[in-house]
PDB file of N, CA and C in Angstrom:
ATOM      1  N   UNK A   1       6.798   6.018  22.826  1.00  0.00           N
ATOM      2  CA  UNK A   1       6.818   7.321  22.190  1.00  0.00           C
ATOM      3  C   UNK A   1       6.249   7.171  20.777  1.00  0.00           C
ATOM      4  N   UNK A   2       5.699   8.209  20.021  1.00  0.00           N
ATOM      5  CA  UNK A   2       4.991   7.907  18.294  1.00  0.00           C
ATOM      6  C   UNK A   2       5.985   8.814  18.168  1.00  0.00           C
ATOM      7  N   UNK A   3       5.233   8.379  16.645  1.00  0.00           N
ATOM      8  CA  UNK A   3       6.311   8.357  15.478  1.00  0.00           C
ATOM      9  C   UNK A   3       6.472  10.085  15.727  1.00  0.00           C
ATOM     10  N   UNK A   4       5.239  10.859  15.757  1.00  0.00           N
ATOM     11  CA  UNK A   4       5.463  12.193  16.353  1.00  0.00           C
ATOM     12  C   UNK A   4       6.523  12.663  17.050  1.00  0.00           C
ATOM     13  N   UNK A   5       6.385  12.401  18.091  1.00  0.00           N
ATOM     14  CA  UNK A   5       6.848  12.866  19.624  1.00  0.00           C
ATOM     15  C   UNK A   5       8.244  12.518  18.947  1.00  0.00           C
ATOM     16  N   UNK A   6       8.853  11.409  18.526  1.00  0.00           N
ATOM     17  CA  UNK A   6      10.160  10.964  17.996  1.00  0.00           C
ATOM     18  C   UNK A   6      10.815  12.247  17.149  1.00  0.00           C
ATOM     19  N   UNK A   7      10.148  12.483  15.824  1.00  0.00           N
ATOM     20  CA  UNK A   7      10.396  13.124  14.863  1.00  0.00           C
ATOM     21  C   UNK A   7      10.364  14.373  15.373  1.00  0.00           C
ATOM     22  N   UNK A   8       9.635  15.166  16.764  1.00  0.00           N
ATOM     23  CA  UNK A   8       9.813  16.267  16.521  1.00  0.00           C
ATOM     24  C   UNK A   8      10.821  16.637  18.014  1.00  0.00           C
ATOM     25  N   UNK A   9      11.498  15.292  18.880  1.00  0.00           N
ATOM     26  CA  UNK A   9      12.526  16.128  19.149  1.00  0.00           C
ATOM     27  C   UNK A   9      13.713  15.476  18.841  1.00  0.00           C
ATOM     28  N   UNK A  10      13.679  14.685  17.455  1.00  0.00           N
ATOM     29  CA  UNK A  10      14.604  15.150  16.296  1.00  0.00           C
ATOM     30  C   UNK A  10      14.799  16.003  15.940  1.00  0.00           C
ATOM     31  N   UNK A  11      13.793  17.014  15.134  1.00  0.00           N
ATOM     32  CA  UNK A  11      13.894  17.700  14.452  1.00  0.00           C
ATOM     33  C   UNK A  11      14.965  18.899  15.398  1.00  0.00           C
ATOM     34  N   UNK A  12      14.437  18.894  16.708  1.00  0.00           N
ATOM     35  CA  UNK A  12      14.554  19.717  18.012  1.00  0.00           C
ATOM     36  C   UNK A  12      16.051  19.698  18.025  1.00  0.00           C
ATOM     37  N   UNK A  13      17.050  18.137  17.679  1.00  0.00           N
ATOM     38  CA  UNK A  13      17.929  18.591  18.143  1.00  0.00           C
ATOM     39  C   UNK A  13      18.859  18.718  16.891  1.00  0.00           C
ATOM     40  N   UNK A  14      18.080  18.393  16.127  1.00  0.00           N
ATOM     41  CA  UNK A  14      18.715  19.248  14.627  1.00  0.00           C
ATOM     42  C   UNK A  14      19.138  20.437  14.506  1.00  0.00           C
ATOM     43  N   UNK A  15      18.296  21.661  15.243  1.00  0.00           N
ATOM     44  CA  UNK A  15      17.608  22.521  14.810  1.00  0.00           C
ATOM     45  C   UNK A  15      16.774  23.072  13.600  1.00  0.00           C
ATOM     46  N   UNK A  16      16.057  21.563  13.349  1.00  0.00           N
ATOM     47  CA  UNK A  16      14.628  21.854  12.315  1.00  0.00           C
ATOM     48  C   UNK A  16      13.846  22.162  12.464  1.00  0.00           C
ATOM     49  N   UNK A  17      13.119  23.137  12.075  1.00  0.00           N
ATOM     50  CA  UNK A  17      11.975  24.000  12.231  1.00  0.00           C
ATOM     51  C   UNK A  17      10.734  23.136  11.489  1.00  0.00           C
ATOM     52  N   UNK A  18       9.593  22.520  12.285  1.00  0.00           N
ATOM     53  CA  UNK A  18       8.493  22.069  11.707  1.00  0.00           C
ATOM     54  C   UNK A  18       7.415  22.994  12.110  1.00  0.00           C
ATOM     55  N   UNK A  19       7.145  23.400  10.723  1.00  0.00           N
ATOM     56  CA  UNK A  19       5.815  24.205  10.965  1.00  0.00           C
ATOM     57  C   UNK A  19       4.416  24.016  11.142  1.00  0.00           C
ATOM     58  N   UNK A  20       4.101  22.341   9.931  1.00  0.00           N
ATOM     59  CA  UNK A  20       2.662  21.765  10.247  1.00  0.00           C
ATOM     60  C   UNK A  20       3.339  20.188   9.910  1.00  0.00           C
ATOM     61  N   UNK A  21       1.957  19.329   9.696  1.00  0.00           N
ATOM     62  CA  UNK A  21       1.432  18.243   9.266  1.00  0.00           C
ATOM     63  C   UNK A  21       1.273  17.847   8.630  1.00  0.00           C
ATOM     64  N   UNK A  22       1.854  16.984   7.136  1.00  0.00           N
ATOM     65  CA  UNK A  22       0.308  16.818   6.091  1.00  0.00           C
ATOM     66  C   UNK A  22      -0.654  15.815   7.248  1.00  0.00           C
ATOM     67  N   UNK A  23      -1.690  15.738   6.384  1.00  0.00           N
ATOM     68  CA  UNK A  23      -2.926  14.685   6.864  1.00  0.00           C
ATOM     69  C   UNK A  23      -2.400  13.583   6.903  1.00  0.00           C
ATOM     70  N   UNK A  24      -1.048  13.118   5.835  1.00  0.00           N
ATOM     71  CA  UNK A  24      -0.432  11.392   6.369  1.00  0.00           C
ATOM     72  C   UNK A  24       0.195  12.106   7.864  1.00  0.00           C
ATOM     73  N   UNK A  25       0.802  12.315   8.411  1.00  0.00           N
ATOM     74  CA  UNK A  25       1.304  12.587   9.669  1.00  0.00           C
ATOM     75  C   UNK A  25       2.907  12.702   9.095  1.00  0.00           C
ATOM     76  N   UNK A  26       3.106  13.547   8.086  1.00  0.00           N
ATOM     77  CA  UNK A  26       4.167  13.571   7.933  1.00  0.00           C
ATOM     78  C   UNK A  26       4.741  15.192   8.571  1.00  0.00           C
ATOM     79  N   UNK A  27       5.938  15.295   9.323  1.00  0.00           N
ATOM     80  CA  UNK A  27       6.143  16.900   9.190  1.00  0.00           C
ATOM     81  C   UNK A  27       6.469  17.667   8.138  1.00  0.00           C
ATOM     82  N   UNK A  28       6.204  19.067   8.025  1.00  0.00           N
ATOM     83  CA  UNK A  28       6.521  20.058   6.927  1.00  0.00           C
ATOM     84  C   UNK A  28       7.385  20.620   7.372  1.00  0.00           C
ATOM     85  N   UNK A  29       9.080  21.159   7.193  1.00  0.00           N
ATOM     86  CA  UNK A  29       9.375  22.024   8.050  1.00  0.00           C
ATOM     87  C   UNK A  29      10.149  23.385   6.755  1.00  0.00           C
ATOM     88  N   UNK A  30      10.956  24.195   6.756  1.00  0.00           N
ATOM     89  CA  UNK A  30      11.483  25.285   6.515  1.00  0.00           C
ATOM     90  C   UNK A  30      12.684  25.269   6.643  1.00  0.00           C
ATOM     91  N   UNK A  31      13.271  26.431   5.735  1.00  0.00           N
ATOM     92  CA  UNK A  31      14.925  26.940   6.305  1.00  0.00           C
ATOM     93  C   UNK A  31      15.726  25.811   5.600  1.00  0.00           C
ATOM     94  N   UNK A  32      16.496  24.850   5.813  1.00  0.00           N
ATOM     95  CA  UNK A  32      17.513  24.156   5.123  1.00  0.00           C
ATOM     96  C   UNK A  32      16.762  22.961   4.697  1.00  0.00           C
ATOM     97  N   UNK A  33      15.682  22.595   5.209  1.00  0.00           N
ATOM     98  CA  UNK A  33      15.399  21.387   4.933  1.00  0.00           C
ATOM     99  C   UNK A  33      13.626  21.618   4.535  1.00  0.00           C
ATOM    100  N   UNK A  34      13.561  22.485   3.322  1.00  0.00           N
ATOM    101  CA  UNK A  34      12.110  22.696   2.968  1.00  0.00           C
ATOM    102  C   UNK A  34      11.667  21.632   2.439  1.00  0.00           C
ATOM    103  N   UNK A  35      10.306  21.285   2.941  1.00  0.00           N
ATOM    104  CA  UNK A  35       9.056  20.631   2.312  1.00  0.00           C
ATOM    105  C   UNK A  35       8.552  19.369   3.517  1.00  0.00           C
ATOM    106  N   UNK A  36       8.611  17.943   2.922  1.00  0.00           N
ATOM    107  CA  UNK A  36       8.030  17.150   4.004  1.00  0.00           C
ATOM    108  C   UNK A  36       9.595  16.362   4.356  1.00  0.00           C
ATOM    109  N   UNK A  37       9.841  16.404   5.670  1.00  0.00           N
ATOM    110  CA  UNK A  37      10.804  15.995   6.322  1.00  0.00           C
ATOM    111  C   UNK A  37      10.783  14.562   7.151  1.00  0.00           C
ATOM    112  N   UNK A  38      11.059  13.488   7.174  1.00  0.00           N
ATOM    113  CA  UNK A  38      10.563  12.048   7.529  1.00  0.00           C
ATOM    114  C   UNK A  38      11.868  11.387   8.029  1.00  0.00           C
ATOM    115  N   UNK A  39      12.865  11.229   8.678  1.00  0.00           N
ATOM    116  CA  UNK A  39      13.926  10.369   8.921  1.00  0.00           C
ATOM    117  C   UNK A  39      13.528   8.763   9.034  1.00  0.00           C
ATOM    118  N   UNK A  40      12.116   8.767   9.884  1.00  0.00           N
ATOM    119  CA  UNK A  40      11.797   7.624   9.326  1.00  0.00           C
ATOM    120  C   UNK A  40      11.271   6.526   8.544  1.00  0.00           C
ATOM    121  N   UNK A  41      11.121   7.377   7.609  1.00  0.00           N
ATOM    122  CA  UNK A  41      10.850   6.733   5.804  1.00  0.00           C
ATOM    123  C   UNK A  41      11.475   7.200   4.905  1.00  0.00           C
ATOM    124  N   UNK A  42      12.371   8.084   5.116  1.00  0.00           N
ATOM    125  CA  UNK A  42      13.458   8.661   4.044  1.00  0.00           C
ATOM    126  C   UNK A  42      14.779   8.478   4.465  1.00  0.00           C
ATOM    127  N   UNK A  43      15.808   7.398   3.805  1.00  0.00           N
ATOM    128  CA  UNK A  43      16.787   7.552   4.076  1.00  0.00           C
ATOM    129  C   UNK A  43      17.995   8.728   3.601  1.00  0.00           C
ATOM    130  N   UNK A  44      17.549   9.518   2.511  1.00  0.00           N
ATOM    131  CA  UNK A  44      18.382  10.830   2.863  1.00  0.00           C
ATOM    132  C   UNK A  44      18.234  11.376   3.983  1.00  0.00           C
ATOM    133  N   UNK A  45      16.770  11.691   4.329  1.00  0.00           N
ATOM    134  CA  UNK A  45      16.752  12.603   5.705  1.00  0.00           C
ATOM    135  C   UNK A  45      17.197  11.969   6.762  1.00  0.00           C
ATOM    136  N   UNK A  46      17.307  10.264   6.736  1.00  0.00           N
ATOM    137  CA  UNK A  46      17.733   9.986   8.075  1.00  0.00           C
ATOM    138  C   UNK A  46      19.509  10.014   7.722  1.00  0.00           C
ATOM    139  N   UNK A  47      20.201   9.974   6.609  1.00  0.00           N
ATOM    140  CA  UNK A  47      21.787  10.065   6.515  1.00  0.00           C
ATOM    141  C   UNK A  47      21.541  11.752   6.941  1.00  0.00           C
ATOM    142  N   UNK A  48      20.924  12.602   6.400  1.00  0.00           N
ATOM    143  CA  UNK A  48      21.670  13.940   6.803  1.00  0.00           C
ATOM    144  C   UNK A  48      21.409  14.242   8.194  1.00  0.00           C
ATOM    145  N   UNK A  49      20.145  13.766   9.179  1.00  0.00           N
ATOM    146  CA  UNK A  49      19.991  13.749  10.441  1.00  0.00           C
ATOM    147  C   UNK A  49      21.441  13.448  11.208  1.00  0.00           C
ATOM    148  N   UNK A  50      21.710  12.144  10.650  1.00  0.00           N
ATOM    149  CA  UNK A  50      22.898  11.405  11.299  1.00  0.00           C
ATOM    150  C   UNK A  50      23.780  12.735  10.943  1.00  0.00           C
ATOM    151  N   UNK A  51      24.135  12.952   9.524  1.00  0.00           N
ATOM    152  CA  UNK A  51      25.525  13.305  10.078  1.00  0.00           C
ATOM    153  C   UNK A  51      25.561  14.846  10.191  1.00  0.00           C
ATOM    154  N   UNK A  52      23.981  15.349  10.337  1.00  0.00           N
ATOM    155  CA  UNK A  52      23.767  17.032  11.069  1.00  0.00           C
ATOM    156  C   UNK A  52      24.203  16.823  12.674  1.00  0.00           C
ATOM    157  N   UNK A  53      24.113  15.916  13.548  1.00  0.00           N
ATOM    158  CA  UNK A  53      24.807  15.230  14.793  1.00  0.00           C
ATOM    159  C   UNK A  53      25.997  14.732  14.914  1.00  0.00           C
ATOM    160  N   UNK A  54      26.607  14.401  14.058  1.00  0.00           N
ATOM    161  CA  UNK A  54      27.886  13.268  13.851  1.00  0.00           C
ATOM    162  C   UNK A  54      27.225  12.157  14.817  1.00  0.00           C
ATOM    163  N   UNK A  55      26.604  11.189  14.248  1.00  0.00           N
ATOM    164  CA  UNK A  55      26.232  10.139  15.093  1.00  0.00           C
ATOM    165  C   UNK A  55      27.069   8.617  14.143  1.00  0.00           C
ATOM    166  N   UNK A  56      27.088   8.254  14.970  1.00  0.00           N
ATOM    167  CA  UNK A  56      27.695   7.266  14.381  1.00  0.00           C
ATOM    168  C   UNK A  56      27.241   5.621  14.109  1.00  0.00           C
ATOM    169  N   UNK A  57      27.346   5.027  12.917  1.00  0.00           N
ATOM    170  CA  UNK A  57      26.494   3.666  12.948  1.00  0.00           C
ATOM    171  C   UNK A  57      26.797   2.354  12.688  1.00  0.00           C
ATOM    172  N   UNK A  58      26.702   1.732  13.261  1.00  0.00           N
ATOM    173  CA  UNK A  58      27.385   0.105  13.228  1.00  0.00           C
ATOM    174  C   UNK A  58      26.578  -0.603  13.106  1.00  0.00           C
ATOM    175  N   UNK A  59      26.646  -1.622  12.648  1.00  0.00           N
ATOM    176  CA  UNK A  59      25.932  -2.882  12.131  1.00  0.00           C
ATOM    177  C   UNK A  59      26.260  -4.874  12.812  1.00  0.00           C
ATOM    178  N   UNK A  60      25.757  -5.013  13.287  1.00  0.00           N
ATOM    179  CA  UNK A  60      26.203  -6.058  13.634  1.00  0.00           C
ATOM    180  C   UNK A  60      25.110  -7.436  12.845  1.00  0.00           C
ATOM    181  N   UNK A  61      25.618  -8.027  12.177  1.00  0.00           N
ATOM    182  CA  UNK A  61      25.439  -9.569  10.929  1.00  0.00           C
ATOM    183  C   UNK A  61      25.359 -10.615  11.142  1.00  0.00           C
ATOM    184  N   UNK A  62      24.397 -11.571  10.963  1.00  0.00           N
ATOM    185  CA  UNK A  62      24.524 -13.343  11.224  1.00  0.00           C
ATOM    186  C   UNK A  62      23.755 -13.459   9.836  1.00  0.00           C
ATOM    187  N   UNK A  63      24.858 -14.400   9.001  1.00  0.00           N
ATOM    188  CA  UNK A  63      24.354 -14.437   7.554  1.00  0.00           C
ATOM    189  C   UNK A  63      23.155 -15.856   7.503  1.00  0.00           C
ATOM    190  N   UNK A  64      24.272 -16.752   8.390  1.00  0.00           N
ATOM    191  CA  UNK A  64      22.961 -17.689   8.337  1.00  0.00           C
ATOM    192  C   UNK A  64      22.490 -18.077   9.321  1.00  0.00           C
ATOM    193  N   UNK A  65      21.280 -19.374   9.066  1.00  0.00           N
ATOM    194  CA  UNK A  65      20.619 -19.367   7.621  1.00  0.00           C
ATOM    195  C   UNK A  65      19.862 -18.071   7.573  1.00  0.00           C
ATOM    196  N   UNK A  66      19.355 -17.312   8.048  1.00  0.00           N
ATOM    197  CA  UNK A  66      18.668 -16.250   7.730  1.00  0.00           C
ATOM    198  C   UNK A  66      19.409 -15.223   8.351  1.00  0.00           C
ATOM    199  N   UNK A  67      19.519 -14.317   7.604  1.00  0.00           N
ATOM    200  CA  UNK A  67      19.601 -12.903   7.744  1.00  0.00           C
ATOM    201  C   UNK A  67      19.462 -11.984   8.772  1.00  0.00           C
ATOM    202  N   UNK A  68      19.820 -11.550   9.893  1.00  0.00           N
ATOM    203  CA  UNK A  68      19.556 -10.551  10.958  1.00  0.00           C
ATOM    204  C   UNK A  68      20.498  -9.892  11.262  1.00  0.00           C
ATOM    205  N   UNK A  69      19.921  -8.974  11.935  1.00  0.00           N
ATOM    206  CA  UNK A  69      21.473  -8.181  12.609  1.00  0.00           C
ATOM    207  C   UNK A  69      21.059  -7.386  13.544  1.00  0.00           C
ATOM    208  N   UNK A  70      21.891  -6.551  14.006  1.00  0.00           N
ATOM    209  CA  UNK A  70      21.290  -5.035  14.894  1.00  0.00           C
ATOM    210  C   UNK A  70      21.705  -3.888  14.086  1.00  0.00           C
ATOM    211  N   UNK A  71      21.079  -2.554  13.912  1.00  0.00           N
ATOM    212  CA  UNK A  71      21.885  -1.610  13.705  1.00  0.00           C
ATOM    213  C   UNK A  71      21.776  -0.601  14.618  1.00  0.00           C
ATOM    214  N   UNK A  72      22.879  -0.193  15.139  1.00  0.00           N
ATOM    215  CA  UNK A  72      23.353   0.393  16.694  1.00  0.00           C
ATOM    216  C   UNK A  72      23.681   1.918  15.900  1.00  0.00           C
ATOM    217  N   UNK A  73      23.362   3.163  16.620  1.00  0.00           N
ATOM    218  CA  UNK A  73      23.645   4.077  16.693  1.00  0.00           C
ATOM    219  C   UNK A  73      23.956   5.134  17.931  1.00  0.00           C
ATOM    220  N   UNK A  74      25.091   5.602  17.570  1.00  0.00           N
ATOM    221  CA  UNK A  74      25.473   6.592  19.028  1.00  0.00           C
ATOM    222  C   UNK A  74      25.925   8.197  18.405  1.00  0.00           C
ATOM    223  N   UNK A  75      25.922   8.824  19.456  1.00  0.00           N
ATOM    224  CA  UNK A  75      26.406   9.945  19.212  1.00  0.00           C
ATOM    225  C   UNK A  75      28.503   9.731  19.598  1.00  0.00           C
ATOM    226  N   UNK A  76      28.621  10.696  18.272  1.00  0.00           N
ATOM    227  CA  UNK A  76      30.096  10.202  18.441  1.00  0.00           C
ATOM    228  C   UNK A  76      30.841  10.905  19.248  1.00  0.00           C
ATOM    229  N   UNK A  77      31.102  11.960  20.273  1.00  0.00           N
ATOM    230  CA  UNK A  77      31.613  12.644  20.846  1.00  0.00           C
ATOM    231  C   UNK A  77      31.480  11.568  21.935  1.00  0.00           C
ATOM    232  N   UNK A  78      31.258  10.278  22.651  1.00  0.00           N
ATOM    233  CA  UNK A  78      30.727   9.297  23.539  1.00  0.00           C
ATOM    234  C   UNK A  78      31.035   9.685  24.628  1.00  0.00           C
ATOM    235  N   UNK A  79      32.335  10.775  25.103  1.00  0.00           N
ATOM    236  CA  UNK A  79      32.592  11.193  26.463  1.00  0.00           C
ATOM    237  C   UNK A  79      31.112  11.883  26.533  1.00  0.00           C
ATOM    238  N   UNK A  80      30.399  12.581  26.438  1.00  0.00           N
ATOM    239  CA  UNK A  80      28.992  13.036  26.240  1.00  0.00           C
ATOM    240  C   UNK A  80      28.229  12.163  27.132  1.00  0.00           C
ATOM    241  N   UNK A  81      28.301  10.994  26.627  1.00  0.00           N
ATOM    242  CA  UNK A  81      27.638  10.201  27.651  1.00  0.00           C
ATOM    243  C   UNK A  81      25.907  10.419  27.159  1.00  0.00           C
ATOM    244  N   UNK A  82      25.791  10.684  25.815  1.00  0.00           N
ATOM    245  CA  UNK A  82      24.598   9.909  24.861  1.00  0.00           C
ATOM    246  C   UNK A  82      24.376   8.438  25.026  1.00  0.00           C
ATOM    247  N   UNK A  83      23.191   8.137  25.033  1.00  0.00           N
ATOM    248  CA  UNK A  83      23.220   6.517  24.937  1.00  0.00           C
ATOM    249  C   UNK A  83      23.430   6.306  23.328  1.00  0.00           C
ATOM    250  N   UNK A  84      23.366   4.957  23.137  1.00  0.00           N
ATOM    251  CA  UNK A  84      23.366   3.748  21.818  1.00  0.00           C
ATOM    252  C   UNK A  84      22.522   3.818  21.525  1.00  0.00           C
ATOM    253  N   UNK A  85      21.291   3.527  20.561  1.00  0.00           N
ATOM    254  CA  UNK A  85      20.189   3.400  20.411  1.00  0.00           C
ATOM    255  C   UNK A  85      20.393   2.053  19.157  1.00  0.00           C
ATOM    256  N   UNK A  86      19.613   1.227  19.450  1.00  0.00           N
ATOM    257  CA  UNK A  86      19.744  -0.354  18.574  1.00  0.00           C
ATOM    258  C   UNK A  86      17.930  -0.680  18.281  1.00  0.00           C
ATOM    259  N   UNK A  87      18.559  -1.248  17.005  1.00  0.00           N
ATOM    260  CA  UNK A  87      17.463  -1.750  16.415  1.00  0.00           C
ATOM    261  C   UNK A  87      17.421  -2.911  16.020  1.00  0.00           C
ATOM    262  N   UNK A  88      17.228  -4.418  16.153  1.00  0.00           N
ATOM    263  CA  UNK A  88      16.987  -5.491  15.128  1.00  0.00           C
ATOM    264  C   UNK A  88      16.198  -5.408  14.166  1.00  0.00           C
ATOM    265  N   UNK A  89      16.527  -6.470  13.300  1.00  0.00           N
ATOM    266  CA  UNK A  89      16.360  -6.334  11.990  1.00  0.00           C
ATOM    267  C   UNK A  89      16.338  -8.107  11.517  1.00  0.00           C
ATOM    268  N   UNK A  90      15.678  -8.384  10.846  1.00  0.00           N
ATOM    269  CA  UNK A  90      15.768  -9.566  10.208  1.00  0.00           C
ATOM    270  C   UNK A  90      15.614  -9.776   8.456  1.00  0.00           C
ATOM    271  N   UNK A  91      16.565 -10.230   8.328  1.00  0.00           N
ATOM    272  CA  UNK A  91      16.452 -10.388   6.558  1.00  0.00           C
ATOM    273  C   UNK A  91      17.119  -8.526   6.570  1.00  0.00           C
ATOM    274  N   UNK A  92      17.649  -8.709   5.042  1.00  0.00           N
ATOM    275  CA  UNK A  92      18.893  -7.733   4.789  1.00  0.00           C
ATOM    276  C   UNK A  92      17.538  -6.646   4.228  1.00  0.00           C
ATOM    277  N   UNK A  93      16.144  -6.965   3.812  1.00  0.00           N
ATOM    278  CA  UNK A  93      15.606  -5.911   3.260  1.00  0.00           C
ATOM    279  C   UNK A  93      14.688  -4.955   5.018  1.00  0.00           C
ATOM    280  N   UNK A  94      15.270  -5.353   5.805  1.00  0.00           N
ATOM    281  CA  UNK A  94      14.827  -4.916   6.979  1.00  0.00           C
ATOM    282  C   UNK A  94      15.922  -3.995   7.522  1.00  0.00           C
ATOM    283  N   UNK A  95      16.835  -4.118   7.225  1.00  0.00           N
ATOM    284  CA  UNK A  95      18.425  -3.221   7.638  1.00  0.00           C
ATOM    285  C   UNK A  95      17.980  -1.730   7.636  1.00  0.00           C
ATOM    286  N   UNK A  96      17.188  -1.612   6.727  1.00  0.00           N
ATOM    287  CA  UNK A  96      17.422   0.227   5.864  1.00  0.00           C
ATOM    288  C   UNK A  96      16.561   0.707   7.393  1.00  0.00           C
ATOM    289  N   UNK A  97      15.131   0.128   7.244  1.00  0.00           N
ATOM    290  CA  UNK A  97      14.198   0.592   8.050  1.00  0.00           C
ATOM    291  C   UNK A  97      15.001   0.598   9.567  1.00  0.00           C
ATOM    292  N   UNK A  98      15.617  -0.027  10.095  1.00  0.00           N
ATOM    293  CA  UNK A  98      16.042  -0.625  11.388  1.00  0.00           C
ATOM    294  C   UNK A  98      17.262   0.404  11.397  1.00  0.00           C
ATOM    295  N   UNK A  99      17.710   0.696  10.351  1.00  0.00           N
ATOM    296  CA  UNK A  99      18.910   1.987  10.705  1.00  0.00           C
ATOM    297  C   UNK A  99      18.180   3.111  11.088  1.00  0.00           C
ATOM    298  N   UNK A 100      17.186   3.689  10.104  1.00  0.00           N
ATOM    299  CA  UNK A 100      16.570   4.762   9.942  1.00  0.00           C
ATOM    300  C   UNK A 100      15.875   4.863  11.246  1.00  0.00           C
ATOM    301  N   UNK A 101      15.800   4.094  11.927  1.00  0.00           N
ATOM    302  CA  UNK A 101      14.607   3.948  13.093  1.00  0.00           C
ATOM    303  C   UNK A 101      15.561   4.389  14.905  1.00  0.00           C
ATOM    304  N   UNK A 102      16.904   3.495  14.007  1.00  0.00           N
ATOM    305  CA  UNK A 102      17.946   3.976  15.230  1.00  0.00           C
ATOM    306  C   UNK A 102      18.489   5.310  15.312  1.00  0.00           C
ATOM    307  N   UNK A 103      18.814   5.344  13.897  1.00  0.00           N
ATOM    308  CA  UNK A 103      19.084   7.058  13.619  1.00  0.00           C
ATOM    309  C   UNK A 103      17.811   8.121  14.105  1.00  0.00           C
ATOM    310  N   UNK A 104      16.910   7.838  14.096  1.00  0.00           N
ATOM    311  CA  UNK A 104      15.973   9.112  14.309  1.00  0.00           C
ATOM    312  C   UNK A 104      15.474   8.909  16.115  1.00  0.00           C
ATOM    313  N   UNK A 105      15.949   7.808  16.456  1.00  0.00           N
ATOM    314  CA  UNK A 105      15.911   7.310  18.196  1.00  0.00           C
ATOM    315  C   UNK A 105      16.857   7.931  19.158  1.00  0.00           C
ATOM    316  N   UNK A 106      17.993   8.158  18.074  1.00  0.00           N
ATOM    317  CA  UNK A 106      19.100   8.453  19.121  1.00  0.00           C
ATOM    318  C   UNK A 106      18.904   9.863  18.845  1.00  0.00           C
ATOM    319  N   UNK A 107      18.494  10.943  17.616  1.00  0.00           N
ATOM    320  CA  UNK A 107      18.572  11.948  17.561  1.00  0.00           C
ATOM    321  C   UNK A 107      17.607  12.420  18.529  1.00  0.00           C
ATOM    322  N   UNK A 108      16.161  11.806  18.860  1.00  0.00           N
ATOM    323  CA  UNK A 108      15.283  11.968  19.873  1.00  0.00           C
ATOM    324  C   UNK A 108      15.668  12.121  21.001  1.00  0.00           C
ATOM    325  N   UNK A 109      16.416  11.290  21.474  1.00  0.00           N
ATOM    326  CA  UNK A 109      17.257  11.399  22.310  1.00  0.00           C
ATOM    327  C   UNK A 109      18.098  12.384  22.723  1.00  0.00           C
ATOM    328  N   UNK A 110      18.997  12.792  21.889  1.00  0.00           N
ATOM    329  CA  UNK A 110      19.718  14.402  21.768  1.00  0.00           C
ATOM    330  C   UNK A 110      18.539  15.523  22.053  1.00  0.00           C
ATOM    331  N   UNK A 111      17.550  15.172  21.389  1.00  0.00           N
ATOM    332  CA  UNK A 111      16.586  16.765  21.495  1.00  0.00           C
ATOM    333  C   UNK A 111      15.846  16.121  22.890  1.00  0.00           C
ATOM    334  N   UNK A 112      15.916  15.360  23.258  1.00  0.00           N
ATOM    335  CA  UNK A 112      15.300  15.398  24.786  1.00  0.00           C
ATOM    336  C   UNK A 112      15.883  15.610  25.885  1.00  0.00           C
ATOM    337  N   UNK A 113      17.511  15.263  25.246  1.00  0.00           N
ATOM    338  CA  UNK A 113      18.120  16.068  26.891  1.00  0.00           C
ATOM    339  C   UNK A 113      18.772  17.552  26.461  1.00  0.00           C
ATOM    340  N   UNK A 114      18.392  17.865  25.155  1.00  0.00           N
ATOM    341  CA  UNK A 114      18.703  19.317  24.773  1.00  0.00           C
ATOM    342  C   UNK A 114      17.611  20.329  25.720  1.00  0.00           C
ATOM    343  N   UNK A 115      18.078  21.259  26.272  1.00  0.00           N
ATOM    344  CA  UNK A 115      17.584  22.771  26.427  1.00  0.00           C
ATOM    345  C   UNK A 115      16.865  23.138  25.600  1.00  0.00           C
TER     346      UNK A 115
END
């Protein structure tokens, strides 16, 4: 799936309204969340994604010698029967991206089995 197709049935199960594009391929959308909207390069937009869903996020750590982890995201209502969506990550400056990536995976997810 691109970064597209991801972000816009996020946005879908947000209920964010994207109206265009810039030329980077970023969306523009309206209504609560005006201007350029990105969950996956903005970690505000990917915390308020998360908790416009109540999704929920865990982290799993191996300190040494190097740095990795997963960061796992689900929708929290789990009787729902949403999947997990996980990301690895290596080295602690890889965490942010690898959340943001799970967070806007699992919301894709929501807007794809949304109506």
């Amino acid at each position: 799936m691109t970064d597209r197709e991801l972000l816009e049935l996020a946005a879908k199960a947000a209920g964010i309204n994207i109206f265009s594009w810039t030329p980077g391929g970023h969306p523009t959308t309206d209504g609560e969340y005006t201007g350029i909207w990105n969950p996956l390069i903005d970690d505000g937009d990917a915390l308020r994604l998360a908790n416009a869903l109540k999704l929920s996020i865990c982290h799993t750590l191996c300190e040494a010698p190097t740095a990795h982890g997963t960061a796992m995201v689900g929708y929290a209502p789990w009787e729902k029967g949403a999947p997990i969506c996980s990301e690895r990550y290596d080295g602690i400056e890889g965490r942010d991206a690898a959340t943001r990536l799970a967070i806007t995976r699992a919301a894709a997810e929501i807007g794809r089995l949304t109506p």
